[in-house]
Protein backbone atom coordinates (compact mmCIF):
# COMPACT_ATOMS: atom_id res chain seq x y z
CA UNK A 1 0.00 0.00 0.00
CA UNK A 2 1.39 3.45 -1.06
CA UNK A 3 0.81 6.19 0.85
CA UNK A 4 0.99 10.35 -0.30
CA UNK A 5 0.48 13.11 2.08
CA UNK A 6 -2.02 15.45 1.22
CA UNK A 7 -2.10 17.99 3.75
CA UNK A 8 0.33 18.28 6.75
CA UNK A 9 -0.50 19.82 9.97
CA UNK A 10 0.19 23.74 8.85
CA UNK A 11 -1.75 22.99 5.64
CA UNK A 12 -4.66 21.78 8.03
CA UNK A 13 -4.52 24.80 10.13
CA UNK A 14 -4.34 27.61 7.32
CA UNK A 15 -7.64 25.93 5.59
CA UNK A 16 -9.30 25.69 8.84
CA UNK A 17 -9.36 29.47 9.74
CA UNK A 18 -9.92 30.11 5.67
CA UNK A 19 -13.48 28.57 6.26
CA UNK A 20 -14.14 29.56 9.51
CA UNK A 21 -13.58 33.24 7.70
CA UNK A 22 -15.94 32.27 4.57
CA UNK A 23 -18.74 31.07 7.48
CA UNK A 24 -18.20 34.29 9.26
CA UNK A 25 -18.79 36.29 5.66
CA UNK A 26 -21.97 34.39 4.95
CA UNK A 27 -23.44 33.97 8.53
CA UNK A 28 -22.03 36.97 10.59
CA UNK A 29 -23.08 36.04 14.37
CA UNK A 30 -24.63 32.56 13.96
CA UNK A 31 -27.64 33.77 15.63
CA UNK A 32 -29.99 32.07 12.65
CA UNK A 33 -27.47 29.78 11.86
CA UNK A 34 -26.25 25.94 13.32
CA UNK A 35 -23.39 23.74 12.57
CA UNK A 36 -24.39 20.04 12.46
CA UNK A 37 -21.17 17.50 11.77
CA UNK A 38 -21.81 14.46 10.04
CA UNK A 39 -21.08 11.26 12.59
CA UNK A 40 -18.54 9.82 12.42
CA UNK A 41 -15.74 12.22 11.34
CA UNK A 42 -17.36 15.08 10.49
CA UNK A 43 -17.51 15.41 14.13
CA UNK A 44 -14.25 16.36 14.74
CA UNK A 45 -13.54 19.22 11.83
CA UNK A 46 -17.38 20.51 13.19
CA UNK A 47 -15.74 20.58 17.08
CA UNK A 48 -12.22 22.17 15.48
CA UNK A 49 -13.88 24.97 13.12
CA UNK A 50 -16.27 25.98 16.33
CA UNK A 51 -13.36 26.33 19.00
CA UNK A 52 -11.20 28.55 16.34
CA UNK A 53 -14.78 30.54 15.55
CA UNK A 54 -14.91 30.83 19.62
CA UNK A 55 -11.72 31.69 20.29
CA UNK A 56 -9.81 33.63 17.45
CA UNK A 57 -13.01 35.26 16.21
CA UNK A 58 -15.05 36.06 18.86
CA UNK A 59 -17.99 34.26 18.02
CA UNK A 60 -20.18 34.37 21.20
CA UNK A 61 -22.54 31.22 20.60
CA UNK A 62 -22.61 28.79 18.16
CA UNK A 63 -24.86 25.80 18.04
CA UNK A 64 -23.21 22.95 17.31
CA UNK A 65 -24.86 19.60 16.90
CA UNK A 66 -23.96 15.69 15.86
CA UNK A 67 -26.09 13.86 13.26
CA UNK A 68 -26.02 10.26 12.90
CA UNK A 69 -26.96 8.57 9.31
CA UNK A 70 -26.31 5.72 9.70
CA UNK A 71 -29.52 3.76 8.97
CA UNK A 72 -30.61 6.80 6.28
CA UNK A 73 -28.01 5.38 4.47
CA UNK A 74 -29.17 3.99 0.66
CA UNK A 75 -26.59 1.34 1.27
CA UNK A 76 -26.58 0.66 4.88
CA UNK A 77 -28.06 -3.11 4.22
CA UNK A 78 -25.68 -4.26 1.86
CA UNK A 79 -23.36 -4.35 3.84
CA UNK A 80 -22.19 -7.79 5.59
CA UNK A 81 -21.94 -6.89 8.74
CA UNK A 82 -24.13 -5.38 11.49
CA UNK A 83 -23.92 -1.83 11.89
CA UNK A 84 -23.60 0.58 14.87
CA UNK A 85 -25.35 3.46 15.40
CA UNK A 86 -23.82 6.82 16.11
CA UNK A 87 -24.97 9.33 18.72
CA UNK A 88 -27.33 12.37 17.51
CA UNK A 89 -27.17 14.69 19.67
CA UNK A 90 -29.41 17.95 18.48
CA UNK A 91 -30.49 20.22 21.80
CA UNK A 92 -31.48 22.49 19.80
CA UNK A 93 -33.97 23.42 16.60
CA UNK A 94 -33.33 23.60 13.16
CA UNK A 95 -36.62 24.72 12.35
CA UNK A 96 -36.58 28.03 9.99
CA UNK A 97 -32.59 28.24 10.75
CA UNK A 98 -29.37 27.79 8.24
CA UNK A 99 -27.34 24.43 8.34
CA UNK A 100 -24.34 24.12 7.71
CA UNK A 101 -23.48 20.20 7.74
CA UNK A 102 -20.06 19.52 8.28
CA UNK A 103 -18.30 16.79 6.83
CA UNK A 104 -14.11 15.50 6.26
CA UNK A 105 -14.24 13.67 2.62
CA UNK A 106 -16.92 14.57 0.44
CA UNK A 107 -16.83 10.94 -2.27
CA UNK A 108 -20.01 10.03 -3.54
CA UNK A 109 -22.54 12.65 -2.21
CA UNK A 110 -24.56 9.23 -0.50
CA UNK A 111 -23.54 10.61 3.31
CA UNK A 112 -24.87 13.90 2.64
CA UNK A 113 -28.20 12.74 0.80
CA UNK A 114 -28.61 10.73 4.26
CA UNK A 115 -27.88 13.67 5.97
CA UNK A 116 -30.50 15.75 3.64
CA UNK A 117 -33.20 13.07 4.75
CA UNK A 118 -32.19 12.73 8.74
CA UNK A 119 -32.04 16.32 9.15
CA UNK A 120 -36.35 16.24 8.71
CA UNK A 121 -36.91 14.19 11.60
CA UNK A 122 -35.90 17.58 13.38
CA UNK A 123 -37.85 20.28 11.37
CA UNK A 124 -37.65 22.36 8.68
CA UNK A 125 -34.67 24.36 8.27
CA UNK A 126 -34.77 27.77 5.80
CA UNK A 127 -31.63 26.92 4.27
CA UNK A 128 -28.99 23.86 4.27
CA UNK A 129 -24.96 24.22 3.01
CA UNK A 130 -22.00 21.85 3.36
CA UNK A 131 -18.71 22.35 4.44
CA UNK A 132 -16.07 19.52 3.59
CA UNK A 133 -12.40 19.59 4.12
CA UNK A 134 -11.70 17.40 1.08
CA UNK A 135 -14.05 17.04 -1.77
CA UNK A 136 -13.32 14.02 -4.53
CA UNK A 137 -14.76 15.80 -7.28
CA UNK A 138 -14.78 13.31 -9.49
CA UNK A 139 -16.34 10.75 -7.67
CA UNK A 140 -19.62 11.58 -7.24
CA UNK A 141 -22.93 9.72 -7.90
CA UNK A 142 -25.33 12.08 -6.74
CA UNK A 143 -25.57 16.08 -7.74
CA UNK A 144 -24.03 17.45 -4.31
CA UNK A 145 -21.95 19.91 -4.53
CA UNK A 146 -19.66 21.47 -1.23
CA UNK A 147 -20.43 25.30 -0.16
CA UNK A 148 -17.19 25.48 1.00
CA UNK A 149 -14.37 23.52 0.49
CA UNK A 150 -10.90 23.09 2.15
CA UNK A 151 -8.97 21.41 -0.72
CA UNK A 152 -9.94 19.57 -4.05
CA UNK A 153 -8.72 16.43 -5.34
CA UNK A 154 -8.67 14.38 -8.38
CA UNK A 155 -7.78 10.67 -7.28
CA UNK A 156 -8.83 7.62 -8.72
CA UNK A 157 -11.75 5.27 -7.57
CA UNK A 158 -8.65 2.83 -6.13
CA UNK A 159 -7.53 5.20 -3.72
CA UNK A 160 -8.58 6.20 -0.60
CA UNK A 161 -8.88 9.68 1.22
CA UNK A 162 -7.69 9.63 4.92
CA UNK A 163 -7.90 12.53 7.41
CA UNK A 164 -6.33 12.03 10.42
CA UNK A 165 -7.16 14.39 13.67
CA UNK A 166 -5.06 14.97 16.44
CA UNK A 167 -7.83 14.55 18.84
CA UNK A 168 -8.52 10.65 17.41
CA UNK A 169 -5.41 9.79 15.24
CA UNK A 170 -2.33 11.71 16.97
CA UNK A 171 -1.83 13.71 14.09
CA UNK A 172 -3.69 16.45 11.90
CA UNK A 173 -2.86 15.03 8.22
CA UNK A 174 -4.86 14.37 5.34
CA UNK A 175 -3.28 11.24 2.89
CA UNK A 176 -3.79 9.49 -0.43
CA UNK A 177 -3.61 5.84 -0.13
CA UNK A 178 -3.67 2.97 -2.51
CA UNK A 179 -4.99 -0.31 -2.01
């Protein structure tokens, strides 16, 4: 297995403020709008964007929530073997409000039509964009697009995006791999 970094740890932090800039452009104060990471590992970039927002910006309060997809999933039983959930946790409502969902590797656009479809067991938000920190734009099967986008890449079906996160892997450091 080869393996290519992507991003290193500087790289990581220079897009991360970037798009916690381009959120503060399109939703000032966050008072109509909530950030909703995409279990499991849009979790993380969702946790990391809201502490620089808090703490380099100034951002007062920021709602930020954890949405599960697993069994929204279009291929969640063709798999072999049993799933786990994911927690949701949502204390909050999206009703009338702007989403943001939050994701690491945007690939086929399945995780975020899941997302599009879990997201109405909590209301009815106004408006819905998506944040990724890698988006395989050539691998898509559905018409999703990103809002806002850390890095593009053009890699082959064989390989594999990895993010890593300090917080779960040791290390902040996106890599190519092949199989």
């Amino acid at each position: 297995m080869s393996k290519k970094n992507l991003l290193n740890s500087k790289e990581i932090h220079i897009i991360l403020h970037r798009l916690a800039c381009q959120l503060i452009e399109n939703h000032d104060d966050f008072k109509n709008t909530v950030l909703i990471g995409i279990q499991p590992r849009g979790i993380y970039l969702a946790e990391r964007l809201v502490s620089i927002l808090k703490n380099d910006y100034n951002i007062k309060s920021i709602n930020l929530g954890q949405l599960d997809i697993t069994f929204y999933r279009d291929d969640f039983r063709r798999r072999g073997e049993p799933l786990e959930a994911n927690k949701t946790n949502i204390n909050f409502t999206v009703e009338n409000k702007n989403i943001v969902f939050i994701d690491d590797v945007l690939y086929s656009g399945r995780s975020i039509r899941a997302a599009l479809t879990a997201i109405q067991s909590f209301g009815r938000p106004s408006d819905i964009e998506l944040l990724v920190l890698i988006d395989r734009r050539f691998s898509r099967h559905l018409p999703i697009q990103p809002d806002y986008r850390g890095r593009q890449v053009d890699v082959i079906n064989k390989e594999r995006v990895t993010v890593n996160w300090k917080e779960n892997n040791g290390e902040d450091a996106v890599y190519i791999t092949n199989n």
